[in-house]
Protein backbone atom coordinates (compact mmCIF):
# COMPACT_ATOMS: atom_id res chain seq x y z
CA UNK A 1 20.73 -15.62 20.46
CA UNK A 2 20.63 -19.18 22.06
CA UNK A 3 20.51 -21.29 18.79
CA UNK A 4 18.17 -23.00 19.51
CA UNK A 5 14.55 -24.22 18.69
CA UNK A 6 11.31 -22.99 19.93
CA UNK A 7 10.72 -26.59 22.10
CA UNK A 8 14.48 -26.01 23.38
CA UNK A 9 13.64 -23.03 24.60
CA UNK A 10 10.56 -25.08 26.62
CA UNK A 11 12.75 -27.62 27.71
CA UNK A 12 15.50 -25.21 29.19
CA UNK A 13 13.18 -22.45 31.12
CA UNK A 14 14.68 -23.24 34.63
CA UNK A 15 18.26 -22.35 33.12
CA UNK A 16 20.13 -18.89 34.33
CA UNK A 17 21.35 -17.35 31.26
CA UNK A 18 24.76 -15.49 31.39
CA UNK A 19 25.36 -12.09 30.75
CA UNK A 20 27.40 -12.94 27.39
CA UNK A 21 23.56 -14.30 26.38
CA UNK A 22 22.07 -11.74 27.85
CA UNK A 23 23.85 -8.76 26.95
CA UNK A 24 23.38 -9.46 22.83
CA UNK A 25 19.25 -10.58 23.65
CA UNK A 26 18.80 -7.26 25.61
CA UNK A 27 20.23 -5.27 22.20
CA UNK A 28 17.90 -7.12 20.06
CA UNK A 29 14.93 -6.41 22.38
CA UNK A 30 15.84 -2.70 22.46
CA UNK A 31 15.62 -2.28 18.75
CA UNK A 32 12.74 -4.24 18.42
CA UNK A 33 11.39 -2.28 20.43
CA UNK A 34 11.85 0.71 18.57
CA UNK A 35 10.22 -0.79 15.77
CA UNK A 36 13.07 -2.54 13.76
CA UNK A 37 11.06 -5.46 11.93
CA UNK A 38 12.06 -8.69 12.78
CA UNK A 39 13.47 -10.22 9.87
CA UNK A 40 16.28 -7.55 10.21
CA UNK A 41 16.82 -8.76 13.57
CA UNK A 42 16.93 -12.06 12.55
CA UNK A 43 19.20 -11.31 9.08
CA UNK A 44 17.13 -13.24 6.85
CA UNK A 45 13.53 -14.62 5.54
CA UNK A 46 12.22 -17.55 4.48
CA UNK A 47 10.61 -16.88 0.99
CA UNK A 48 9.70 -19.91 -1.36
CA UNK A 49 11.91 -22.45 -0.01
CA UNK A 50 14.77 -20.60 0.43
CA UNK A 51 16.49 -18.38 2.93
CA UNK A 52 16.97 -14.68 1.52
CA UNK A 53 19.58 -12.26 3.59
CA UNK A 54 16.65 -9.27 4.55
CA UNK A 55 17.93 -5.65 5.72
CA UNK A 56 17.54 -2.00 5.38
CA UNK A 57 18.51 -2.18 1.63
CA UNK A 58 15.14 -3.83 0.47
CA UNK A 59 11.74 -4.24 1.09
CA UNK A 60 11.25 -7.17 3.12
CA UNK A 61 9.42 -9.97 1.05
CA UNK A 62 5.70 -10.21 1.65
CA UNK A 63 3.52 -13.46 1.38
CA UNK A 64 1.56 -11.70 -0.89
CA UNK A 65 4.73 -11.68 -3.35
CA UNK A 66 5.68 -15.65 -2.47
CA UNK A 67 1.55 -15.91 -3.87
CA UNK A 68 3.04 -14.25 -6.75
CA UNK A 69 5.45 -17.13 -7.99
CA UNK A 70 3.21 -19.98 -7.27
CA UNK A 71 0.57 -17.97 -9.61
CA UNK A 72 3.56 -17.77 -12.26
CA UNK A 73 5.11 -21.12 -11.99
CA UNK A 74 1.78 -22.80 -12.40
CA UNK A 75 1.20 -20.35 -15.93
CA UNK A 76 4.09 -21.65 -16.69
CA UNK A 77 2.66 -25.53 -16.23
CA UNK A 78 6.95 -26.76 -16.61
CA UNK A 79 7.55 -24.33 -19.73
CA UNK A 80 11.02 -22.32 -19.38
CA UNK A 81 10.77 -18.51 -20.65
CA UNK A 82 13.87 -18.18 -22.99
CA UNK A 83 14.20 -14.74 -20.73
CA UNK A 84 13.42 -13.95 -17.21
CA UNK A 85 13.25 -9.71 -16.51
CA UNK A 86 12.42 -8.98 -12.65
CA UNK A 87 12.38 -5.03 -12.49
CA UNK A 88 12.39 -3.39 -9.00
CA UNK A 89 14.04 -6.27 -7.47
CA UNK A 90 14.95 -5.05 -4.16
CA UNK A 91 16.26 -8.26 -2.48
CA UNK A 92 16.03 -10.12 -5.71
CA UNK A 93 13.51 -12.58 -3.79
CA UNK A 94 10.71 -12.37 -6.93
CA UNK A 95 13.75 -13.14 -9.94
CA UNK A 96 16.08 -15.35 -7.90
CA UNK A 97 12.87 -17.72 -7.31
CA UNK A 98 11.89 -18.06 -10.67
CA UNK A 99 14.96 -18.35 -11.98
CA UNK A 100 15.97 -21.51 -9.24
CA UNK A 101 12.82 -22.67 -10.25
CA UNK A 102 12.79 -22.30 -14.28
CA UNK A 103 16.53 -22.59 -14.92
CA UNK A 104 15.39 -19.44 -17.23
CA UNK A 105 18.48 -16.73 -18.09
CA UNK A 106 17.01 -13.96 -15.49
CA UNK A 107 17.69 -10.10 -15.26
CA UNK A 108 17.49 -8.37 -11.97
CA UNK A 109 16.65 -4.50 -12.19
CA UNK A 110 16.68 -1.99 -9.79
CA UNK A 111 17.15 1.60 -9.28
CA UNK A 112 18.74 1.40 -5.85
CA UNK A 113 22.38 0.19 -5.99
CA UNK A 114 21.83 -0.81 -2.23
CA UNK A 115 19.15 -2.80 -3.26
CA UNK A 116 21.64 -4.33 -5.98
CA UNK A 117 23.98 -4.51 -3.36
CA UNK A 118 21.52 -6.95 -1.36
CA UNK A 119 20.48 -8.55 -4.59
CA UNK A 120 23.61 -9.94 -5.51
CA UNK A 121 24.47 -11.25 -1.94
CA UNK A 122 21.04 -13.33 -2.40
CA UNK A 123 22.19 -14.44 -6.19
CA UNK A 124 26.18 -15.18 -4.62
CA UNK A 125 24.36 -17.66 -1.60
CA UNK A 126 21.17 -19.14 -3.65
CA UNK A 127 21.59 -18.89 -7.43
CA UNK A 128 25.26 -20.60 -7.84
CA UNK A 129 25.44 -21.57 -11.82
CA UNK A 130 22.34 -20.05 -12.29
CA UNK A 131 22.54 -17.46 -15.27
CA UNK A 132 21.14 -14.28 -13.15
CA UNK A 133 22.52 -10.82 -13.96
CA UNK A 134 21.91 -7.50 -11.91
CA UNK A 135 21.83 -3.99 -13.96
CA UNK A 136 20.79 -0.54 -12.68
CA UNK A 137 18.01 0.69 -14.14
CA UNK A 138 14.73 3.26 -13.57
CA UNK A 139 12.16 1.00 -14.82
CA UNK A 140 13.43 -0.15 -18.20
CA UNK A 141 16.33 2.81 -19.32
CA UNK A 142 18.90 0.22 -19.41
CA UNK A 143 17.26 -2.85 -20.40
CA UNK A 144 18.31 -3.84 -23.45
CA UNK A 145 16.07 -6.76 -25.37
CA UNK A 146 13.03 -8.82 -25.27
CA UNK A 147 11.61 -10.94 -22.13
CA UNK A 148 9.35 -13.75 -22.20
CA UNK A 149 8.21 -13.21 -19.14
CA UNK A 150 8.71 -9.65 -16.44
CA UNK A 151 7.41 -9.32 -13.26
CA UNK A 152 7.81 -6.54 -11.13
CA UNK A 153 6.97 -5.54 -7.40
CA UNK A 154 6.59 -1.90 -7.82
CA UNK A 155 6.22 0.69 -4.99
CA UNK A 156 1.92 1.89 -5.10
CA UNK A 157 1.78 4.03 -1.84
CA UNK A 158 1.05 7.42 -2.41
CA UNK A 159 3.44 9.95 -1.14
CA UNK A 160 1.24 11.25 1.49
CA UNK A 161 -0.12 8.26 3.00
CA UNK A 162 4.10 7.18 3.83
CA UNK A 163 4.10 8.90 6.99
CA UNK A 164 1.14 6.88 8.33
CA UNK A 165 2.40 3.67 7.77
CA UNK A 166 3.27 1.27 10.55
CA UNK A 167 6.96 2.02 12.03
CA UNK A 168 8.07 -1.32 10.78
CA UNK A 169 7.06 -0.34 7.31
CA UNK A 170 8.51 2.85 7.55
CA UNK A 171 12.15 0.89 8.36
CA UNK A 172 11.74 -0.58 4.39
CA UNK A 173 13.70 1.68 2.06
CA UNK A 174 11.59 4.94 0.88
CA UNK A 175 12.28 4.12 -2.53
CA UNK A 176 10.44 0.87 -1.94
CA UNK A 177 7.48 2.03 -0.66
CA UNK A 178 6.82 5.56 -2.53
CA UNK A 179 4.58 5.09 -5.70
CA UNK A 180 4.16 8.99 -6.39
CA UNK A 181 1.57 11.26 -5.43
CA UNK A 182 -1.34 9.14 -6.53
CA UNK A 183 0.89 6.14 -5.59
CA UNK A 184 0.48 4.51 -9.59
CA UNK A 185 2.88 6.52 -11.30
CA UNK A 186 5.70 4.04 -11.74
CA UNK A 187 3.13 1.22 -12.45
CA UNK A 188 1.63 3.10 -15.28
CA UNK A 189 5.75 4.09 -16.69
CA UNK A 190 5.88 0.37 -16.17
CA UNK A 191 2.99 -0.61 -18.20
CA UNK A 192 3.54 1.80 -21.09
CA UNK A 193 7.41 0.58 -20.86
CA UNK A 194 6.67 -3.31 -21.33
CA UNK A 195 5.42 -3.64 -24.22
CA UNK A 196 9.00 -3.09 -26.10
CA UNK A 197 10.50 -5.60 -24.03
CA UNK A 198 8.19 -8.08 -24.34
CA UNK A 199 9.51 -11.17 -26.95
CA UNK A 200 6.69 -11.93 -29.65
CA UNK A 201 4.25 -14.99 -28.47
């Protein structure tokens, strides 16, 4: 609300803040407190060096996932993959990553046009004159040709166990977070889909 850094806040705790601070920091409380996660407060996310716009229309990106690259980008050891595939991308935060960081030709792929929707806003502020393309797609019906490399972040929560989830995860998009009634469905379509789109070593 302020602007400011943590240590400004330190050095300013004597000072009266006016309502027009007030007013907006009281809002943001309120839906914090009913269990909006924070990086949708705050807009956006820090994710591998760069700043990803985070809201309703994607799962927000885990460390876990950031792991994820650095495992990839050292496999890689400097090598470019002549094609990048990143299906489920939600916020795009797993492709748009690789790609900054591979200069490789990179497909995002999601179900979800929201999540699209969110995708592209990341490619239109991060990935200028990078060659990134979005395409909606369940899994890989609309992927046309072979990938040298495809990651995916794939929902694996079984249906049932949803409801029991934290409220902040509950706020991520229900397409996001539902992996069937077992909660491996779409990772076993995925695995039994990958093969075809994988370019020959």
């Amino acid at each position: 609300v302020l602007g400011c850094r943590r240590l400004d806040l330190s050095l300013r705790f004597a000072e009266q803040l006016p309502d027009t601070d007030l007013s907006p920091l009281r809002q943001l409380l309120r839906r914090r407190g009913e269990g909006e996660p924070l990086q949708h407060l705050l807009g956006t996310v820090e994710f591998h060096g760069h700043e990803f716009v985070c809201d309703h229309r994607g799962l927000i990106p885990r460390p876990e996932t950031e792991y994820l690259v650095e495992i990839l980008l050292k496999r890689l050891a400097g090598s470019k993959p002549a094609r990048l595939l990143d299906l489920g991308t939600g916020s795009g935060c797993l492709g748009i990553s690789l790609a900054l960081a591979t200069g490789s030709p990179t497909v995002l792929a999601d179900i979800s046009e929201d999540a699209l929707d969110l995708a592209r806003l990341n490619v239109s502020r991060l990935g200028e004159g990078a060659a990134i393309q979005t395409v909606r797609s369940d899994l890989f019906e609309k992927i046309v040709g072979g990938f040298d490399l495809i990651v995916a972040n794939l929902p694996y929560i079984p249906h049932a166990e949803i409801a029991t989830l934290s409220r902040e995860v509950r706020r991520d998009p229900h397409l996001a977070l539902d992996g069937g009634p077992a909660g491996t469905e779409i990772i076993f379509r995925f695995l039994e889909g990958a093969p075809a789109h994988l370019s020959p070593a």
